[in-house]
PDB file of N, CA and C in Angstrom:
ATOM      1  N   UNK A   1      28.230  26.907  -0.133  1.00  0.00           N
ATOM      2  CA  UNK A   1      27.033  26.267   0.370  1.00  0.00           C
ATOM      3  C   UNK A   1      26.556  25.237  -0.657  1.00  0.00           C
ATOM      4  N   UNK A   2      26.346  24.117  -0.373  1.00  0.00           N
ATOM      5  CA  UNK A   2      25.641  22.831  -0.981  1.00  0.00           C
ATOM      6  C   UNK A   2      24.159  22.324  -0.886  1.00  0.00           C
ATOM      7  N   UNK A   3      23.723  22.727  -2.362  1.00  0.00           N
ATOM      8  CA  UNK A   3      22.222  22.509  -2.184  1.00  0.00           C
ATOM      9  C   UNK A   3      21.446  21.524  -2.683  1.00  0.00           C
ATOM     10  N   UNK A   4      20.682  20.762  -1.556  1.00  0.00           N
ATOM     11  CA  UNK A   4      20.461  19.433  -2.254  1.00  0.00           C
ATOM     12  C   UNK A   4      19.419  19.629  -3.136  1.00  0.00           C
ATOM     13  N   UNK A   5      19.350  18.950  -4.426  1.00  0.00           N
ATOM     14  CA  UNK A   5      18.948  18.787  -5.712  1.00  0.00           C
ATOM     15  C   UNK A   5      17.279  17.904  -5.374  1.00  0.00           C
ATOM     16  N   UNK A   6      16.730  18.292  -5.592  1.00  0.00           N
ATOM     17  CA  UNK A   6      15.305  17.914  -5.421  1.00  0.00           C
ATOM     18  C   UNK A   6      15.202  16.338  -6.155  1.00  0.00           C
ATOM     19  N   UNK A   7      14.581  15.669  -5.734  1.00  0.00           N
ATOM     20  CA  UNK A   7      14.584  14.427  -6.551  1.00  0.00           C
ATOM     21  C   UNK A   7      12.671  14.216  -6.804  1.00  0.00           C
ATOM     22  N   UNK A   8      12.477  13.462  -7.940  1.00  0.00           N
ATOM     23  CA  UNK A   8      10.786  13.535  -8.327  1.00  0.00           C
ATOM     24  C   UNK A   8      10.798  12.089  -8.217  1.00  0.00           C
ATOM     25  N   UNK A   9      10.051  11.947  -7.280  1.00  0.00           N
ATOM     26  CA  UNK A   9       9.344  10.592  -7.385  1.00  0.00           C
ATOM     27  C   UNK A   9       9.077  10.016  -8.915  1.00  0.00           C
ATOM     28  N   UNK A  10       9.156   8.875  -9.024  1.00  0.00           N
ATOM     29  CA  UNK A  10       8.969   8.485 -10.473  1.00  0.00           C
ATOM     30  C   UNK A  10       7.812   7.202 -10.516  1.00  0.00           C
ATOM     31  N   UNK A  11       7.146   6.978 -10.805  1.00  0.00           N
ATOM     32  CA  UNK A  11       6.136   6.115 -11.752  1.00  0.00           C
ATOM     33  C   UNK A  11       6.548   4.527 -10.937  1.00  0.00           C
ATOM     34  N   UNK A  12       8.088   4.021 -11.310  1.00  0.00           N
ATOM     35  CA  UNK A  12       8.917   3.043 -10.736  1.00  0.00           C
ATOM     36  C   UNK A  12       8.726   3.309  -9.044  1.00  0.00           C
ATOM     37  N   UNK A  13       9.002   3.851  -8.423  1.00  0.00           N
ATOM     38  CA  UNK A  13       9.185   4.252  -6.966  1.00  0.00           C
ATOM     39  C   UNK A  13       7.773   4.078  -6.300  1.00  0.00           C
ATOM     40  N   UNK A  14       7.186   4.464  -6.959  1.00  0.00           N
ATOM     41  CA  UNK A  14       5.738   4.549  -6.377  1.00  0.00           C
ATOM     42  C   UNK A  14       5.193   2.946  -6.558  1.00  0.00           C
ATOM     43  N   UNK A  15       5.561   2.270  -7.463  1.00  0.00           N
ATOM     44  CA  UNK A  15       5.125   0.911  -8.039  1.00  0.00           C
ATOM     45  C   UNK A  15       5.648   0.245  -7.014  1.00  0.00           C
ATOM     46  N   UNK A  16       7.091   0.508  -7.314  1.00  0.00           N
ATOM     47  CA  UNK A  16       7.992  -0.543  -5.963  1.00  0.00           C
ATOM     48  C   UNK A  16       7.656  -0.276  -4.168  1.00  0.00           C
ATOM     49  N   UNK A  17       7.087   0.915  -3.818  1.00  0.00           N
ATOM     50  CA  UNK A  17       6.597   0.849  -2.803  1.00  0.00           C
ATOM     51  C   UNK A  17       5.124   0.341  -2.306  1.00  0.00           C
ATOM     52  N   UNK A  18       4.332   0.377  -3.211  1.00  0.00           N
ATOM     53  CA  UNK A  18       2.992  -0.489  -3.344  1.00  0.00           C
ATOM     54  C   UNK A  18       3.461  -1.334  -3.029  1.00  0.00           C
ATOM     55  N   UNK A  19       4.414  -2.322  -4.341  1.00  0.00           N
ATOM     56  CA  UNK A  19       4.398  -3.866  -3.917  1.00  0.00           C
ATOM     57  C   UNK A  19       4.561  -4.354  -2.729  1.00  0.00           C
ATOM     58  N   UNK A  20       5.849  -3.192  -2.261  1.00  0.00           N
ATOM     59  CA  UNK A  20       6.568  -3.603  -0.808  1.00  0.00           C
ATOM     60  C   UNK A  20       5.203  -3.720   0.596  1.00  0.00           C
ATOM     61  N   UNK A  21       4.832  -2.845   0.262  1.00  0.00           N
ATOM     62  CA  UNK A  21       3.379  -2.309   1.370  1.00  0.00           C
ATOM     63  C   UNK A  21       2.767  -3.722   1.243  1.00  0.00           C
ATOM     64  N   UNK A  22       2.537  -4.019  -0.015  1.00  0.00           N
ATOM     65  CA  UNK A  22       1.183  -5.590  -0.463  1.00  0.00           C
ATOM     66  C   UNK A  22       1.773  -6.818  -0.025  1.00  0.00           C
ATOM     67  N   UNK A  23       2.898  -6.948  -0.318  1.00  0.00           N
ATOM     68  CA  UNK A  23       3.792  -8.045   0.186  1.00  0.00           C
ATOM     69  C   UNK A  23       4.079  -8.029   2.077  1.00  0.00           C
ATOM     70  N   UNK A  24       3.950  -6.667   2.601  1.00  0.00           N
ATOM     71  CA  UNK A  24       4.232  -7.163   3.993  1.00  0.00           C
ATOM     72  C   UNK A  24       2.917  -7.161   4.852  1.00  0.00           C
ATOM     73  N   UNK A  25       1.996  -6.697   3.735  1.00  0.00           N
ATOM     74  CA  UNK A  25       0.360  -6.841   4.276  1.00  0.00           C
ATOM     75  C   UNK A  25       0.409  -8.162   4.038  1.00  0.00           C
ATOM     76  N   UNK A  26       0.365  -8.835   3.285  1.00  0.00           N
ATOM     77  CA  UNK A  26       0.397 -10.655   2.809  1.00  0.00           C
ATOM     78  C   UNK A  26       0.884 -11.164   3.612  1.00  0.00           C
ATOM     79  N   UNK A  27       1.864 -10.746   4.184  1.00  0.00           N
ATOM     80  CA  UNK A  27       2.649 -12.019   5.274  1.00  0.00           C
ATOM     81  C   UNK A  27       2.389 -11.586   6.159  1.00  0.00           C
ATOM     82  N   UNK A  28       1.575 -10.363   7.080  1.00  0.00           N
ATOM     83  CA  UNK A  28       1.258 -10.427   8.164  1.00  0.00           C
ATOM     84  C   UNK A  28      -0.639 -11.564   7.733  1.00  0.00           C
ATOM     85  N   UNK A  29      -1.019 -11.229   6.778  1.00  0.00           N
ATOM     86  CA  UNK A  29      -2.048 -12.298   6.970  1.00  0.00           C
ATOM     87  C   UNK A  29      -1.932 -13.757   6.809  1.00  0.00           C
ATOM     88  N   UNK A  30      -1.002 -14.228   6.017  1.00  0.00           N
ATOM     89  CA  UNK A  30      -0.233 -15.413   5.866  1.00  0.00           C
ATOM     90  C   UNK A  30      -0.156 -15.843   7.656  1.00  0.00           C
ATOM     91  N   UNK A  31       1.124 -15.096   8.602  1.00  0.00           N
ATOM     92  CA  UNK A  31       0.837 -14.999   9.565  1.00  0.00           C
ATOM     93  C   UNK A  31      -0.281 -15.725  10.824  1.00  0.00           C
ATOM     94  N   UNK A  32      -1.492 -14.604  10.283  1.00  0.00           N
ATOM     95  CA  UNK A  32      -2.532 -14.522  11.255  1.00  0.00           C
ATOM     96  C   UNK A  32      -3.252 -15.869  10.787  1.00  0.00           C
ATOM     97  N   UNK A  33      -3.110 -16.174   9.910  1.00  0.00           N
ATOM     98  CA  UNK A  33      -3.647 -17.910   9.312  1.00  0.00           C
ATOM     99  C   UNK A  33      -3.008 -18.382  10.120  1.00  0.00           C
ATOM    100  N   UNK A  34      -1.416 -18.729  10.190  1.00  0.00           N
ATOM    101  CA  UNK A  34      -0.915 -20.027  10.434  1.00  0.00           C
ATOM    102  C   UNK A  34      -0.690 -19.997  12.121  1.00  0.00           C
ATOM    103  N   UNK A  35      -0.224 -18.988  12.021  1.00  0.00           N
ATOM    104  CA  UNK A  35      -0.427 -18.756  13.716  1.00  0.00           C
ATOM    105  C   UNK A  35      -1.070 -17.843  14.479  1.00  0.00           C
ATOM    106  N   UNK A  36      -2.503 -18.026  14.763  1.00  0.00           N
ATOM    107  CA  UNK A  36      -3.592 -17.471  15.255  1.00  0.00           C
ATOM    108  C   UNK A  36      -3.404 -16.413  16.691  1.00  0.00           C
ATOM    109  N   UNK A  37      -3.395 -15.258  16.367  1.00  0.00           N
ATOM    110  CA  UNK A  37      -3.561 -15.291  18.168  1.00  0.00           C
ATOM    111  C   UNK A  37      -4.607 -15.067  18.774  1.00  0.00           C
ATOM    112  N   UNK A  38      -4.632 -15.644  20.055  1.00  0.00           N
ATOM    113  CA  UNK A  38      -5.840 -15.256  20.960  1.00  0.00           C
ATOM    114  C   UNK A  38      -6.419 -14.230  20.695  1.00  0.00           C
ATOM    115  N   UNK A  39      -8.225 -14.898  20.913  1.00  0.00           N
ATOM    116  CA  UNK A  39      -8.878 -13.682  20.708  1.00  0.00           C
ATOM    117  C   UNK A  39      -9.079 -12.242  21.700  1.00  0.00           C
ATOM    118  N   UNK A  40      -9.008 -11.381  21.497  1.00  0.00           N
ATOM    119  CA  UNK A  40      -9.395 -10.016  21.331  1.00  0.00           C
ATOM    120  C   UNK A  40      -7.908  -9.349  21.658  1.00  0.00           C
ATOM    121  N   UNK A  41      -6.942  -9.853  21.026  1.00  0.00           N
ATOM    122  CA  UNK A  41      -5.147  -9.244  21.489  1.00  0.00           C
ATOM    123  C   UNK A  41      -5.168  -7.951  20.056  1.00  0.00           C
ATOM    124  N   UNK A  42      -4.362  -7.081  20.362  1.00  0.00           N
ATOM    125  CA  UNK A  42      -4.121  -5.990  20.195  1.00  0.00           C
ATOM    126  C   UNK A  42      -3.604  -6.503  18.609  1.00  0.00           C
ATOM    127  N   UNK A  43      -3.028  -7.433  18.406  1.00  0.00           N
ATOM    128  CA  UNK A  43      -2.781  -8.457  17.097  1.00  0.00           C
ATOM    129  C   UNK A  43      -3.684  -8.607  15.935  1.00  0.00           C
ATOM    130  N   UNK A  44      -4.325  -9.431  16.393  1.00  0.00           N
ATOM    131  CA  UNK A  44      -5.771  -9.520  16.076  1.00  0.00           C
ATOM    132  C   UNK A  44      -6.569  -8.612  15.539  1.00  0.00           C
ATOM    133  N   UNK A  45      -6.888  -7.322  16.337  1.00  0.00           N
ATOM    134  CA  UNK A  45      -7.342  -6.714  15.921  1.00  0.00           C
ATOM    135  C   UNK A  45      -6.889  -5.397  14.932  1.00  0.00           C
ATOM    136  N   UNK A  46      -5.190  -5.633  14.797  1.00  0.00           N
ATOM    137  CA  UNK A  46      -4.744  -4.847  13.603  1.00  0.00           C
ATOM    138  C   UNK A  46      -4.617  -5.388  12.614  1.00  0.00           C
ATOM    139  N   UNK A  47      -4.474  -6.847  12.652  1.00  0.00           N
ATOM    140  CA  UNK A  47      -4.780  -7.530  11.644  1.00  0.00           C
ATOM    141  C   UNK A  47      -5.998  -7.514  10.444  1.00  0.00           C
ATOM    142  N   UNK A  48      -6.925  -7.788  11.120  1.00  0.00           N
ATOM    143  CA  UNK A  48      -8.603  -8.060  10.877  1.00  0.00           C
ATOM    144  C   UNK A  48      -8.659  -6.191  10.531  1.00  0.00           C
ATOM    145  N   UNK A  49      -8.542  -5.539  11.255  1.00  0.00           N
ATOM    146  CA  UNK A  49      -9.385  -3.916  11.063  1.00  0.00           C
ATOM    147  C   UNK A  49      -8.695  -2.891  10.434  1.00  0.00           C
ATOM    148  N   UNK A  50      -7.311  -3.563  10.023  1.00  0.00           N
ATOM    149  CA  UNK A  50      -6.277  -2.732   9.090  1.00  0.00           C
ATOM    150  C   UNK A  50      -5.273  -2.968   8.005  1.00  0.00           C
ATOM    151  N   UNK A  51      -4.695  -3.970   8.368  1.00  0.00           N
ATOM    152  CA  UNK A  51      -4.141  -4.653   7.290  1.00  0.00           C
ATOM    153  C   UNK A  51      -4.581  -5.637   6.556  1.00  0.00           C
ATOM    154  N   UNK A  52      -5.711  -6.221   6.849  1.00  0.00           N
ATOM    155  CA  UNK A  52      -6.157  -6.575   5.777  1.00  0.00           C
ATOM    156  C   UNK A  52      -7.265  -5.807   4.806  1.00  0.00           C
ATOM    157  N   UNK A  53      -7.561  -5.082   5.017  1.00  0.00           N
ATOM    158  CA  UNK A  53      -8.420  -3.824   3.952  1.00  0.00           C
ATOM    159  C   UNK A  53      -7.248  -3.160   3.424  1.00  0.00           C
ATOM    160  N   UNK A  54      -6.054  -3.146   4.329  1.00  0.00           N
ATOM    161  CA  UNK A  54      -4.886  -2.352   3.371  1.00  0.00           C
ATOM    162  C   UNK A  54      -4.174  -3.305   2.624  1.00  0.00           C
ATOM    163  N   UNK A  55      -4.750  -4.204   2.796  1.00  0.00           N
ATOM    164  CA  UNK A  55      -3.897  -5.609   1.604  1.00  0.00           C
ATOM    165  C   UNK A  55      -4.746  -5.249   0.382  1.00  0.00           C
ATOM    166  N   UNK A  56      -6.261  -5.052   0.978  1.00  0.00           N
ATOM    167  CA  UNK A  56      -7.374  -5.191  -0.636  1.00  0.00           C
ATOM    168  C   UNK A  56      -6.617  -3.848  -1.377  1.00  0.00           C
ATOM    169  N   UNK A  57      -6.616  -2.854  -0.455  1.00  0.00           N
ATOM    170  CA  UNK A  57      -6.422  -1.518  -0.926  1.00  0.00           C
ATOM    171  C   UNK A  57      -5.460  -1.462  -1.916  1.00  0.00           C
ATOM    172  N   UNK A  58      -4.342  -2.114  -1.411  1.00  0.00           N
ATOM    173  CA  UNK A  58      -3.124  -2.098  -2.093  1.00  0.00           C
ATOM    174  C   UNK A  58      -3.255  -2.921  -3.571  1.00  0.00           C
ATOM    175  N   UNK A  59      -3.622  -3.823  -3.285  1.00  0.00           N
ATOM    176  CA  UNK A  59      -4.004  -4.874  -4.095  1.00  0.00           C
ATOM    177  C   UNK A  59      -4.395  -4.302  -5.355  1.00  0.00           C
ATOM    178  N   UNK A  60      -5.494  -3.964  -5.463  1.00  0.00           N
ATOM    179  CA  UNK A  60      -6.437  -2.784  -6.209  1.00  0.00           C
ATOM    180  C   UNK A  60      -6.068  -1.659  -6.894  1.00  0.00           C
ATOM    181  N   UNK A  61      -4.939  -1.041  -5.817  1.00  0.00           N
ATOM    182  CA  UNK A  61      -3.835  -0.256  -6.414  1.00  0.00           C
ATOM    183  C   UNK A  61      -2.898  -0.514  -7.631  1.00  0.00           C
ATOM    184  N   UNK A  62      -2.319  -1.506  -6.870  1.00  0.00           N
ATOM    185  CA  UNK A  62      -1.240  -2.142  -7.951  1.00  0.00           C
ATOM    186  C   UNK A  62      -2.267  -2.737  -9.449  1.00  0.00           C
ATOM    187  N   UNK A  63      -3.210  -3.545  -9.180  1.00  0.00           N
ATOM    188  CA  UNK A  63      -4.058  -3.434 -10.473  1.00  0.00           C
ATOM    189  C   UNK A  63      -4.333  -2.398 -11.562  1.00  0.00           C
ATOM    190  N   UNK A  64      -5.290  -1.472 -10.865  1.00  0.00           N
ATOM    191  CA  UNK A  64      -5.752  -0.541 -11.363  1.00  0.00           C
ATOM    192  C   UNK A  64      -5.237   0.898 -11.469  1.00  0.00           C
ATOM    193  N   UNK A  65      -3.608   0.974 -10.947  1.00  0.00           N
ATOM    194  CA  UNK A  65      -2.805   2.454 -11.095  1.00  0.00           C
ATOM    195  C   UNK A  65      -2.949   2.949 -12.525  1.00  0.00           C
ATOM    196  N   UNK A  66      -2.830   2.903 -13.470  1.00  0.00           N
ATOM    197  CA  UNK A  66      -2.743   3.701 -14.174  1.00  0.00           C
ATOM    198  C   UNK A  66      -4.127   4.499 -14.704  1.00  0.00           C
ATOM    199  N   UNK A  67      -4.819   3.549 -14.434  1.00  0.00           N
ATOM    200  CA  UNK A  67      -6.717   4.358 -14.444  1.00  0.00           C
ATOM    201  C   UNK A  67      -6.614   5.265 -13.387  1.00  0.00           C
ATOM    202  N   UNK A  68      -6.168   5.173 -11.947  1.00  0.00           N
ATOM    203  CA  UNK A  68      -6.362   5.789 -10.770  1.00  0.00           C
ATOM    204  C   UNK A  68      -5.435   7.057 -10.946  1.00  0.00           C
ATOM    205  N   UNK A  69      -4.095   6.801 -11.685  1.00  0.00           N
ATOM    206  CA  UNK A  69      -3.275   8.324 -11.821  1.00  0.00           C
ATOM    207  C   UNK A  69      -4.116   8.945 -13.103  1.00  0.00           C
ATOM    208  N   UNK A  70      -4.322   8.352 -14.247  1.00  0.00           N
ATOM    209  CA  UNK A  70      -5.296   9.243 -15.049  1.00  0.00           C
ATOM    210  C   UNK A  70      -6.374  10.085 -14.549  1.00  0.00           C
ATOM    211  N   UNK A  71      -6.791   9.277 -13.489  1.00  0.00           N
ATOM    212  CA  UNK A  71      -8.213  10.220 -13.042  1.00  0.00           C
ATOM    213  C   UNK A  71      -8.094  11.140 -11.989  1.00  0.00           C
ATOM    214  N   UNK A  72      -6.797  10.721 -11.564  1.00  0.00           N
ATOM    215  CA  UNK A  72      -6.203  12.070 -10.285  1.00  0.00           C
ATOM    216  C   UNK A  72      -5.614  13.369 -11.321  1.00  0.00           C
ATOM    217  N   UNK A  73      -5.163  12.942 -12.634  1.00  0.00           N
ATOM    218  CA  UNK A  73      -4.505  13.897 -13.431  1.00  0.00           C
ATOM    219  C   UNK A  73      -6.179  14.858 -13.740  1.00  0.00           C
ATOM    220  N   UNK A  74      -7.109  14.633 -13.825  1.00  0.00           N
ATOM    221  CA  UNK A  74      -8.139  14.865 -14.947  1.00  0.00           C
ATOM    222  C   UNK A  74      -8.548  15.993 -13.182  1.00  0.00           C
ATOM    223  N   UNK A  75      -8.582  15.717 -11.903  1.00  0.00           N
ATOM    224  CA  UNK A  75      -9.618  16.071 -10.982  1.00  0.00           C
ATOM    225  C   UNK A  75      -8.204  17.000 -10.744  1.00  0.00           C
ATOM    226  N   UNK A  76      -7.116  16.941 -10.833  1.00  0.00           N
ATOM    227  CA  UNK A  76      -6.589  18.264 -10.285  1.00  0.00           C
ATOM    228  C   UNK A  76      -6.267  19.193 -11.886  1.00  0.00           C
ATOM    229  N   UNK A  77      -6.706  18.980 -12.647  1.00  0.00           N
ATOM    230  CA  UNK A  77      -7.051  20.153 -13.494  1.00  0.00           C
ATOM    231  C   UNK A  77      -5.265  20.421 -14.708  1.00  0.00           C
ATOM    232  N   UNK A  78      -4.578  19.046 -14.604  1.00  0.00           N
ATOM    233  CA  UNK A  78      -3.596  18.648 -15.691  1.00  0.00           C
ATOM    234  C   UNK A  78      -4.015  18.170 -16.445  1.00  0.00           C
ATOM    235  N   UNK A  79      -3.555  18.128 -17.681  1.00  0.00           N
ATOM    236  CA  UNK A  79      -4.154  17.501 -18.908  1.00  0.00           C
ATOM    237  C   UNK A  79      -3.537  16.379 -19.013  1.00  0.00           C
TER     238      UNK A  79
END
């Protein structure tokens, strides 16, 4: 029997998936600039009410990660 080997997310992985997330939030707003769609389309409004707060989000992330994993280390009770 063959047992798969657990793998740990690493520091890198987590970085490189932020960016990826920030970068395809960016070009869907890049996007919604250059080519507008009609108002009140199902588009539109994932644009405006989700991906772009998940652009800031991300954004913010990628800035400020290593303050944000320090203070997740400190609230779940690791030193």
């Amino acid at each position: 029997m063959v047992t798969a080997s657990r793998r740990r997310v690493g520091p890198k992985c987590v970085r490189d998936a932020q960016r990826l997330a920030h970068l395809v939030a960016g070009f869907a707003v890049v996007a919604y600039v250059y080519l507008t769609p009609p108002p009140g389309s199902p588009a539109q409004f994932m644009i405006r009410w989700v991906l772009i707060p998940a652009l800031i989000l991300s954004g913010v992330a990628l800035w400020q990660w290593p303050k944000i994993r320090r203070s997740l280390r400190r609230r779940g009770g690791r030193a």
